[in-house]
Protein backbone atom coordinates (compact mmCIF):
# COMPACT_ATOMS: atom_id res chain seq x y z
CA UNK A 1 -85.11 -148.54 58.15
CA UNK A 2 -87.95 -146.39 57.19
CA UNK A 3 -90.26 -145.20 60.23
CA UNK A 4 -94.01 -145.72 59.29
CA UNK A 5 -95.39 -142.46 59.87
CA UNK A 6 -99.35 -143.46 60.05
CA UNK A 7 -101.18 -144.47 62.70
CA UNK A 8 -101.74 -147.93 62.61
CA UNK A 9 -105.40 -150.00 63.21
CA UNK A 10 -107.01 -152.83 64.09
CA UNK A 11 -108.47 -153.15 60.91
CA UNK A 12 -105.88 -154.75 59.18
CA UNK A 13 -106.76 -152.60 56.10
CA UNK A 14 -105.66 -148.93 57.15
CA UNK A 15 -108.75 -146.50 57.20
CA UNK A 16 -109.30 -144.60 54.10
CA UNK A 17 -108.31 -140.99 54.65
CA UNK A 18 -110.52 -138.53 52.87
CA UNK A 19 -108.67 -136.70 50.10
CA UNK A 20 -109.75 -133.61 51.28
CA UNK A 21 -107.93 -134.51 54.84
CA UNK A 22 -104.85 -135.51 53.76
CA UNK A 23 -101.75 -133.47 55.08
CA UNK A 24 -100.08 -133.13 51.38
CA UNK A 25 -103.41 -132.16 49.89
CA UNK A 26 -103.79 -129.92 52.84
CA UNK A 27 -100.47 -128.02 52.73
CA UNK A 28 -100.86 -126.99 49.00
CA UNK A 29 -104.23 -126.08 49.37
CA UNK A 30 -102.99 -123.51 52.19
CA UNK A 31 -99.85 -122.88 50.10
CA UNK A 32 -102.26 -121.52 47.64
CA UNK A 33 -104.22 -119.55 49.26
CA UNK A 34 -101.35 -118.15 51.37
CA UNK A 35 -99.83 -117.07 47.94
CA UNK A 36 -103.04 -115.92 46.88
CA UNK A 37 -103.65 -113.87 49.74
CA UNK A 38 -100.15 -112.23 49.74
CA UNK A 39 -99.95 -111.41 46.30
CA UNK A 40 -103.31 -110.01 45.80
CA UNK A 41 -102.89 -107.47 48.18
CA UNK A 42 -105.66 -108.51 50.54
CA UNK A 43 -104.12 -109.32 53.50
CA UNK A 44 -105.15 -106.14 55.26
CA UNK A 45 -108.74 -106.74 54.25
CA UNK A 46 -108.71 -110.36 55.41
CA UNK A 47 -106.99 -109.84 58.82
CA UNK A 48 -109.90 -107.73 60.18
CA UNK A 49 -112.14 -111.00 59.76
CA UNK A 50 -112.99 -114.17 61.55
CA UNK A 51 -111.83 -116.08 58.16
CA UNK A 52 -108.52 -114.81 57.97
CA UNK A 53 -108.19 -116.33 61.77
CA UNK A 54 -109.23 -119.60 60.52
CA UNK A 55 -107.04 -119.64 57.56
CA UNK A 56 -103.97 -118.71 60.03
CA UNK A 57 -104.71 -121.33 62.51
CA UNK A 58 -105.22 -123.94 59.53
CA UNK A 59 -102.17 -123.14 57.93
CA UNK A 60 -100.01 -123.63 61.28
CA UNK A 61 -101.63 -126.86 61.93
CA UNK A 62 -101.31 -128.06 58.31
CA UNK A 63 -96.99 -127.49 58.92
CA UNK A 64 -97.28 -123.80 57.91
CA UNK A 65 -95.21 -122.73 60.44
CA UNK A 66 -91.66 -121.42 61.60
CA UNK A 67 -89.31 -124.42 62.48
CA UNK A 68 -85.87 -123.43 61.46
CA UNK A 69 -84.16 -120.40 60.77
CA UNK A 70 -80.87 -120.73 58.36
CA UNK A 71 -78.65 -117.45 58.63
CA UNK A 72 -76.07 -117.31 55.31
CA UNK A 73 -73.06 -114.72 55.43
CA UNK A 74 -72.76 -114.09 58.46
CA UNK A 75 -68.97 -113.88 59.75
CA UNK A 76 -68.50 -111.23 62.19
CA UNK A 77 -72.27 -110.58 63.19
CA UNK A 78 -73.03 -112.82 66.46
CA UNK A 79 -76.20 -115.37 65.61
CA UNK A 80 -77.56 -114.48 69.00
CA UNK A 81 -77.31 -110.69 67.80
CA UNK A 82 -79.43 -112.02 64.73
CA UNK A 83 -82.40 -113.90 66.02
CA UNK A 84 -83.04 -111.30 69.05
CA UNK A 85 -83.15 -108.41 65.97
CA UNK A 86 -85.81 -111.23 63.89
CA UNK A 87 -87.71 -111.18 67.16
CA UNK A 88 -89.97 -114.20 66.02
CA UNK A 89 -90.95 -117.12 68.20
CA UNK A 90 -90.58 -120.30 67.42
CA UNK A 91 -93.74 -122.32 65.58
CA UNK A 92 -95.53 -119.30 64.32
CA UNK A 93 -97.47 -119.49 61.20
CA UNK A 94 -95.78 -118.70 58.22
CA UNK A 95 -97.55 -116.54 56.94
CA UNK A 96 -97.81 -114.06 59.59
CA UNK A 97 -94.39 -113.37 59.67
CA UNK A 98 -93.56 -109.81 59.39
CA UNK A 99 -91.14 -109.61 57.30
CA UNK A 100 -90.19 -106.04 56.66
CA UNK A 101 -90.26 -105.22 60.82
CA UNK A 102 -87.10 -107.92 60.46
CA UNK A 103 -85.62 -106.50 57.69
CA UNK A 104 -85.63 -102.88 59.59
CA UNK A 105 -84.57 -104.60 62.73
CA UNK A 106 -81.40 -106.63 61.44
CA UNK A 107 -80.56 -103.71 59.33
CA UNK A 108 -79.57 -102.13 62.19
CA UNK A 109 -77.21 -104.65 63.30
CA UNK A 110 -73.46 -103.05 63.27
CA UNK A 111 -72.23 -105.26 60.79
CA UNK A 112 -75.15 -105.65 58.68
CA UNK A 113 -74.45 -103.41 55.27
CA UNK A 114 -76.89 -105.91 53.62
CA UNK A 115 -80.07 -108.41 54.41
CA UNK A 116 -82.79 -110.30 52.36
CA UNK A 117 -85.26 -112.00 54.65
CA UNK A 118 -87.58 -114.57 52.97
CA UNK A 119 -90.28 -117.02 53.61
CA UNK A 120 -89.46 -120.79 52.06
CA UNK A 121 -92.57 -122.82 52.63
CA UNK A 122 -93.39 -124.73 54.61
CA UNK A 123 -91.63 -124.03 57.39
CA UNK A 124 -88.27 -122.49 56.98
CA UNK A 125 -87.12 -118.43 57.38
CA UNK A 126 -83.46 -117.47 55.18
CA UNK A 127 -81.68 -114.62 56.77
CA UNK A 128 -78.99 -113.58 53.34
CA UNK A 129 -76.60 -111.21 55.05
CA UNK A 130 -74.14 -108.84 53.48
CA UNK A 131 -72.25 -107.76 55.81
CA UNK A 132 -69.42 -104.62 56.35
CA UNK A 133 -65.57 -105.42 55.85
CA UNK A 134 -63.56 -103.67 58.40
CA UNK A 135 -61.18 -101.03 56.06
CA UNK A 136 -59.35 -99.05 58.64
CA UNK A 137 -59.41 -97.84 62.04
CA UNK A 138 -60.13 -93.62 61.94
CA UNK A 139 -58.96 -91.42 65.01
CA UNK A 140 -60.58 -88.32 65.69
CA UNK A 141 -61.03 -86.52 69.38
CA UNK A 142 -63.26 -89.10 70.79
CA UNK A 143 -60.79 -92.01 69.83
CA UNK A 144 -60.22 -94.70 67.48
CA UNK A 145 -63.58 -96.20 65.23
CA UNK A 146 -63.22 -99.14 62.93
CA UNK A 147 -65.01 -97.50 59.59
CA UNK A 148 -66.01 -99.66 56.13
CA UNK A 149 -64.57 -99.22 52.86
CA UNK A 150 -67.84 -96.52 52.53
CA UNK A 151 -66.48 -94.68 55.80
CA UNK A 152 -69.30 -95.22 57.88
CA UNK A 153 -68.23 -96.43 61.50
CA UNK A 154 -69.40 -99.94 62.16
CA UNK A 155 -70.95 -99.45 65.41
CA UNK A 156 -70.93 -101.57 68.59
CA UNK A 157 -66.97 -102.95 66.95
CA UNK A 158 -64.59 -102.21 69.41
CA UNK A 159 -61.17 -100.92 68.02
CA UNK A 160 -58.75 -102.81 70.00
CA UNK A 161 -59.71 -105.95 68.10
CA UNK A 162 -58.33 -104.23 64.64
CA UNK A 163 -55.29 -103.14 65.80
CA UNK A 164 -53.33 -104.60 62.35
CA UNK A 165 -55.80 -102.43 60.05
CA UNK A 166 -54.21 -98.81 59.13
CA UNK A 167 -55.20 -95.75 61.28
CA UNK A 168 -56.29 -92.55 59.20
CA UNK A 169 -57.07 -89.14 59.95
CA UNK A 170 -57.95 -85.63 58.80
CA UNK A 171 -61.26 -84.42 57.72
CA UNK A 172 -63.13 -86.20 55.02
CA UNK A 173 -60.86 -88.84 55.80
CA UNK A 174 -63.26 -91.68 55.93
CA UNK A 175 -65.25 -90.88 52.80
CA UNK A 176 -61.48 -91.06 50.91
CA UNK A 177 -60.20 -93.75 52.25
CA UNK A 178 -60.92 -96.83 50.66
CA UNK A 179 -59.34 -95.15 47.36
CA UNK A 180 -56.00 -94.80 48.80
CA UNK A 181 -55.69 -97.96 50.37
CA UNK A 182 -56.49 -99.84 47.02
CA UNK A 183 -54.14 -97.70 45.56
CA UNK A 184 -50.99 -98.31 48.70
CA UNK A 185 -52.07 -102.06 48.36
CA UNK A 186 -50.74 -102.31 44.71
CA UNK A 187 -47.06 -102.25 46.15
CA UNK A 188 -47.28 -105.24 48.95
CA UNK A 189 -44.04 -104.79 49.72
CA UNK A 190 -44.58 -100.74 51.09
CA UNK A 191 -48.32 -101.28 51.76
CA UNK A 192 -47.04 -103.81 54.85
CA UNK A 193 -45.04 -101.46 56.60
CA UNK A 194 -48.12 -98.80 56.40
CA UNK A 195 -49.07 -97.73 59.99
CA UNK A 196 -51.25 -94.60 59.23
CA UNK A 197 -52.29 -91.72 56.85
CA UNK A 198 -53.92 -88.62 57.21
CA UNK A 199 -55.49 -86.54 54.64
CA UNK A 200 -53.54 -83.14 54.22
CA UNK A 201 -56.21 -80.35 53.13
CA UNK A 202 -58.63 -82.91 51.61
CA UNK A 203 -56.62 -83.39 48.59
CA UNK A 204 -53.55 -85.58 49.01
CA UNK A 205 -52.05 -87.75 51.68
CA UNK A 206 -49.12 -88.51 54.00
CA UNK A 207 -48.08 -91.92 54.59
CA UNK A 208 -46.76 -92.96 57.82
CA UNK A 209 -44.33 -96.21 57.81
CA UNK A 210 -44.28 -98.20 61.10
CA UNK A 211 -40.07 -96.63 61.61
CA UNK A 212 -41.67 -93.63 61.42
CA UNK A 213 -40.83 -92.36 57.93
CA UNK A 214 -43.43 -89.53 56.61
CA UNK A 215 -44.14 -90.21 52.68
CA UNK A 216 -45.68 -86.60 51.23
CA UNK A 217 -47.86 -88.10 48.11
CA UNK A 218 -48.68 -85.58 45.42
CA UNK A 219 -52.09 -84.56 44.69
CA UNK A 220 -52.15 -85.84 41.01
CA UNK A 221 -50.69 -89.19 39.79
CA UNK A 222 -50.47 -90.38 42.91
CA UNK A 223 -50.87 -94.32 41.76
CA UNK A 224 -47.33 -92.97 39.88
CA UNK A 225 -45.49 -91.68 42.55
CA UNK A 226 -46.29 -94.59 44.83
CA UNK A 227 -45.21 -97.05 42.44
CA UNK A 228 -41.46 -95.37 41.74
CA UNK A 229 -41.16 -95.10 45.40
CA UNK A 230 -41.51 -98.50 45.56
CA UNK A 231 -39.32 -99.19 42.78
CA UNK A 232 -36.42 -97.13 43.89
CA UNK A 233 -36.74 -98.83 47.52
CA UNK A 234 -36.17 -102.20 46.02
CA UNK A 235 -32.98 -101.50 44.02
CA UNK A 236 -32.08 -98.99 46.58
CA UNK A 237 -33.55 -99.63 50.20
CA UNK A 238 -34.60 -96.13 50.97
CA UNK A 239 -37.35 -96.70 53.64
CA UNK A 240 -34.68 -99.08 55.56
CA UNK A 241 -32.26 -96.01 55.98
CA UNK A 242 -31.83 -93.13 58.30
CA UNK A 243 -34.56 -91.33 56.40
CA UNK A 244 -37.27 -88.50 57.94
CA UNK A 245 -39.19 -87.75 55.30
CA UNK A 246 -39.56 -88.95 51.56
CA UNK A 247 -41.41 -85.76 49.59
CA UNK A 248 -42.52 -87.02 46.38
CA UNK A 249 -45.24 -83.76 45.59
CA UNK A 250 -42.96 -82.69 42.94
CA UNK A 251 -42.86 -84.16 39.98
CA UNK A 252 -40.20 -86.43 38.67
CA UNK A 253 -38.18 -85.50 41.66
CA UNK A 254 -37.80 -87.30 45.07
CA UNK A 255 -36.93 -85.26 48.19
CA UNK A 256 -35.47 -87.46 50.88
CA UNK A 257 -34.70 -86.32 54.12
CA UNK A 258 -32.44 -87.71 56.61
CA UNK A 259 -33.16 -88.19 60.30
CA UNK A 260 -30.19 -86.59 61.74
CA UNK A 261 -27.40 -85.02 59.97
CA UNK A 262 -24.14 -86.56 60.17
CA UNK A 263 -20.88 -84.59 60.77
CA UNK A 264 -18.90 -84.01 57.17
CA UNK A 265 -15.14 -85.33 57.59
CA UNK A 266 -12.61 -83.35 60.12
CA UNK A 267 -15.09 -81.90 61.75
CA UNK A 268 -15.42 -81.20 65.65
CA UNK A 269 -17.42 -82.99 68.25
């Protein structure tokens, strides 16, 4: 059933509202002039006069006014987080909404890379995050920081809720990282028993399996090297063995080196 949204009269013929009056006539008149004002560059002029008062006021009572607040993308950024940064009260007209102050503020939200903010009339605020995606975990003197595929740290994250991301380190680490994890990732099989890397004289990197094997990539062809490893461990089950070290810097050649040497036959313990 349809609610009957008019006032109702004695007269049995309902009172003849003046065009002028009515609330859809009244709403795209202010619509109109809000757009008007906002595009023409005036509202600066206006605000320093009794009119532009008047228009405000009219606009919020004509439905002009902030009533809900829809947040898209968000996944790790807490809503609460969110409308503190748009520091906006509930009901306020439209089109005094300060728009870039919100953008600044939710821009500094950890996980915000991203944000559009936008006005949709008549009384609705859109809050588009983008937001960072958590590449690796980087350890330097004052401790573990969860960085984005950029390398910037994502502030306010804590690390101990990351734990299963890779741990890098070295200088310029961060800033080089995202490369060689796309790269690691191609081979699924290797790329899942990856427990950290650090970046040897920025220009190459050691690999770190979680049984403690050290893989020495080589500077050039890297993607290469990484992918015969992986190769030669499926036929061959080299990173499951007594291995120390794997040394793949020279070309065409694969050093491996085992984890304790074992006495030849007929010899003395």
């Amino acid at each position: 059933m349809r609610l009957n949204l008019y006032r109702m009269t004695d007269n049995p013929r309902a009172e003849k509202i003046p065009f002028i009056k009515r609330r859809g006539v009244k709403i795209t008149l202010i619509s109109m002039a809000t757009v008007g004002i906002l595009m023409g560059g005036m509202t600066t002029y206006l605000w320093r006069h009794a009119i532009a008062q008047d228009l405000i006021a009219f606009s919020a009572e004509s439905g002009l006014r902030l009533e809900k607040i829809i947040i898209k993308g968000r996944v790790n950024t807490k809503e609460d987080d969110i409308t503190a940064a748009l520091d906006v009260d509930w009901y306020s007209p439209m089109i005094t909404l300060d728009l870039d102050r919100m953008h600044e503020n939710v821009s500094g939200l950890g996980w915000v890379r991203g944000v559009e903010i936008k006005r949709q009339m008549p009384s609705r605020l859109i809050v588009t995050l983008e937001e960072r995606q958590a590449l690796a975990l980087y350890q330097n003197d004052n401790g573990h920081h969860v960085i984005d595929r950029d390398g910037a740290i994502i502030s306010g994250v804590k690390a101990e809720g990351f734990t299963h991301l890779p741990v890098i380190k070295g200088d310029q680490a961060p800033q080089n990282a995202h490369a060689i994890i796309e790269l690691l990732k191609t081979e699924t099989s290797l790329f899942n028993d990856v427990w950290s890397l650090t970046y040897q004289s920025n220009r190459r990197w050691d690999v770190y399996l979680r049984n403690n094997i050290r893989i020495q990539l080589p500077e050039k062809d890297t993607a290469t090297a990484w992918s015969k490893l992986a190769e030669m461990d499926r036929e061959h089950q080299l990173t499951k063995r007594d291995v120390m070290n794997i040394d793949l810097r020279i070309p065409n050649k694969l050093v491996i080196r085992r984890n304790k040497s074992r006495p030849a036959k007929g010899s003395q313990t």
